[in-house]
C-alpha atoms as a PDB file:
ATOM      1  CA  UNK A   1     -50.739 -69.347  -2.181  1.00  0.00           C
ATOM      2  CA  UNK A   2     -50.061 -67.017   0.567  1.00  0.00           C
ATOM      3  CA  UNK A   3     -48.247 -64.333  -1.650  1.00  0.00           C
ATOM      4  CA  UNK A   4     -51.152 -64.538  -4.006  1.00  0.00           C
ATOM      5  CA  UNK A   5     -53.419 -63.589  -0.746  1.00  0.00           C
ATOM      6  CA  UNK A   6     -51.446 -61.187   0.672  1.00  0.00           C
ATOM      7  CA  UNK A   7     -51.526 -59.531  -2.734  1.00  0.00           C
ATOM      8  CA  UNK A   8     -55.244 -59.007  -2.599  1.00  0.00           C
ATOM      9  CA  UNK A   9     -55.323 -57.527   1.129  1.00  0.00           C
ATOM     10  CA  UNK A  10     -56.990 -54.076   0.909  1.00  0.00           C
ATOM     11  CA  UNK A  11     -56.992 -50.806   2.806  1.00  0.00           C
ATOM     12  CA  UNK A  12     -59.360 -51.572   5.215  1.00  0.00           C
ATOM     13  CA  UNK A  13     -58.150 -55.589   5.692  1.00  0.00           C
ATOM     14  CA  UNK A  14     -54.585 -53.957   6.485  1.00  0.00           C
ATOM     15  CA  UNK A  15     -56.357 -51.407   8.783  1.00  0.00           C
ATOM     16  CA  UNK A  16     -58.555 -54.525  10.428  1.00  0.00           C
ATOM     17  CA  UNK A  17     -55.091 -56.322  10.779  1.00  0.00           C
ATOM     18  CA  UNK A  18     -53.313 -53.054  13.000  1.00  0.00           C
ATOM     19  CA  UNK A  19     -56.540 -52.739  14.717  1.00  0.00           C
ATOM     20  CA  UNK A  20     -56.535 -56.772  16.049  1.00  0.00           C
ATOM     21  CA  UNK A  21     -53.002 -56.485  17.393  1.00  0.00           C
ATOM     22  CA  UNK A  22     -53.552 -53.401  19.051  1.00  0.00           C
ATOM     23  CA  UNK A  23     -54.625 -54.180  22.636  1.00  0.00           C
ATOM     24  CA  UNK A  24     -58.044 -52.225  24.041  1.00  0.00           C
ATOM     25  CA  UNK A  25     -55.461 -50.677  26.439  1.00  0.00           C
ATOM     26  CA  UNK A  26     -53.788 -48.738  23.378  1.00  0.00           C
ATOM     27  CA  UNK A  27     -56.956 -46.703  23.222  1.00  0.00           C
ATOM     28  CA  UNK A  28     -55.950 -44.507  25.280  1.00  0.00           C
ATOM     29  CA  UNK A  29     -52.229 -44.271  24.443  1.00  0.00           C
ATOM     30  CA  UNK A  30     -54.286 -43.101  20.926  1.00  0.00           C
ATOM     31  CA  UNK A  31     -55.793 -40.610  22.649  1.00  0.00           C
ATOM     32  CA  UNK A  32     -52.726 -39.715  24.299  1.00  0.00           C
ATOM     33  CA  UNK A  33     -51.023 -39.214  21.329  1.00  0.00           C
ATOM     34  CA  UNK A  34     -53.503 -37.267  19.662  1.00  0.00           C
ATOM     35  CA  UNK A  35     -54.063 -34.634  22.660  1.00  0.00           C
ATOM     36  CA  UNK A  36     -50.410 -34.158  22.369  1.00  0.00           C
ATOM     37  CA  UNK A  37     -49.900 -34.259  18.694  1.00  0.00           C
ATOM     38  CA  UNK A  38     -52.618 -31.279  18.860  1.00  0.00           C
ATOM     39  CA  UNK A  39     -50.858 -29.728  21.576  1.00  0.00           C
ATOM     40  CA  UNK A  40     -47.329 -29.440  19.569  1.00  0.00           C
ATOM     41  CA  UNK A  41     -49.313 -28.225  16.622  1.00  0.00           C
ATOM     42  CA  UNK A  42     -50.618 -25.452  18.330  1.00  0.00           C
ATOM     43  CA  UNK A  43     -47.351 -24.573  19.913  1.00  0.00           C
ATOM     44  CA  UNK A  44     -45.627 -24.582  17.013  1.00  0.00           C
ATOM     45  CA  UNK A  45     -48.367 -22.172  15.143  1.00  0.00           C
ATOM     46  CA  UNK A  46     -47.499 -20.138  18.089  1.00  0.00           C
ATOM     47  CA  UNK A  47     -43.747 -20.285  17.668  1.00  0.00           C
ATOM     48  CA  UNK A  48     -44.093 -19.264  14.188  1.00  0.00           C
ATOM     49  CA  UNK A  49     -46.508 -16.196  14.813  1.00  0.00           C
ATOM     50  CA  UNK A  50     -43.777 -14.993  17.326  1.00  0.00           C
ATOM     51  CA  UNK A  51     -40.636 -15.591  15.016  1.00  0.00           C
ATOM     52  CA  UNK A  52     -43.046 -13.238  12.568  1.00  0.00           C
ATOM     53  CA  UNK A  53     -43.796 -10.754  14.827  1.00  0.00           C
ATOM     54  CA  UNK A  54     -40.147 -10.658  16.505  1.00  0.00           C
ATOM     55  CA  UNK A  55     -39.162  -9.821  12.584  1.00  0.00           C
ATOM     56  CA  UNK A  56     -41.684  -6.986  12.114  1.00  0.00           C
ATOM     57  CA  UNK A  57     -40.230  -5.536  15.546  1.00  0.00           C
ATOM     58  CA  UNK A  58     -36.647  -5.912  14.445  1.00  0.00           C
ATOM     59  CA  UNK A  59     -37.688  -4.396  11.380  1.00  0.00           C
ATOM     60  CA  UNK A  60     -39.246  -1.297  13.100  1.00  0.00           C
ATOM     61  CA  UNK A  61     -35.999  -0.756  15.505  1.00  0.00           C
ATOM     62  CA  UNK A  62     -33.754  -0.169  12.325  1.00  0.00           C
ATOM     63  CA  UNK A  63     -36.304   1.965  10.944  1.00  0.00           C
ATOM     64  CA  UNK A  64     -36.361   4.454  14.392  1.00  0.00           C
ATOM     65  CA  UNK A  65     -32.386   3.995  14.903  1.00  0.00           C
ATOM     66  CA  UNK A  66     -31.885   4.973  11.103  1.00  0.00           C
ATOM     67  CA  UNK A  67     -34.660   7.918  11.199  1.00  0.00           C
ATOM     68  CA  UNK A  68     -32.783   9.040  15.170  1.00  0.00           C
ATOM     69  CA  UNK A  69     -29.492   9.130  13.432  1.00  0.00           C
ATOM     70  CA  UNK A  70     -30.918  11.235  10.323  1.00  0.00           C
ATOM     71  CA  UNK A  71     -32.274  14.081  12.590  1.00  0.00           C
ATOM     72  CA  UNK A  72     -30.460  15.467  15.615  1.00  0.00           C
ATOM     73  CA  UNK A  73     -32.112  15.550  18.488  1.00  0.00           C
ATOM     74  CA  UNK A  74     -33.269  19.426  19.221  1.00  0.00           C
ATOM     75  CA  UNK A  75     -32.698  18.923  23.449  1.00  0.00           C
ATOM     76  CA  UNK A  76     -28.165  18.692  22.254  1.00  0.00           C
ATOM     77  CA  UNK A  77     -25.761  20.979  21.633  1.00  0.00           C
ATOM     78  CA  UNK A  78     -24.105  21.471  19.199  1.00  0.00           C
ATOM     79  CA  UNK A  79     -21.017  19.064  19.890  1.00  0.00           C
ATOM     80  CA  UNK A  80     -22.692  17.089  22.058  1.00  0.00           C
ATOM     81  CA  UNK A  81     -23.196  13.365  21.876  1.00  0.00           C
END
């Protein structure tokens, strides 16, 4: 019975299967793949540390732009702007 059989195919028969009806070429399409994959990973670590650190410096620019506007600046007038 062929259901019966294909019922009992493992992990590794599966992964035996893929591996026959990829052609040798393929190997390096893999290895393609991967170098990329990697690549986009590490890009989008970078991204992220950015999008952080962009935050932290918005963050600090409404600090000094409230703390300017809470003290006058000594070099005005009075009635200057």
């Amino acid at each position: 019975d062929v259901s019966v059989a294909a019922g009992h195919t493992d992990r590794s028969g599966l992964g035996s299967v893929l591996r026959d009806l990829v052609k040798p070429g393929d190997e390096n399409l893999r290895e393609m793949n991967k170098k990329l994959q990697n690549m986009l990973e590490e890009q989008l670590t970078k991204n992220m540390h950015l999008h952080k650190d962009i935050e932290v410096l918005s963050q600090e620019i409404v600090r000094l732009s409230k703390e300017c506007v809470g003290s006058p600046d000594p070099d005005l007038e009075p009635g200057e702007a």
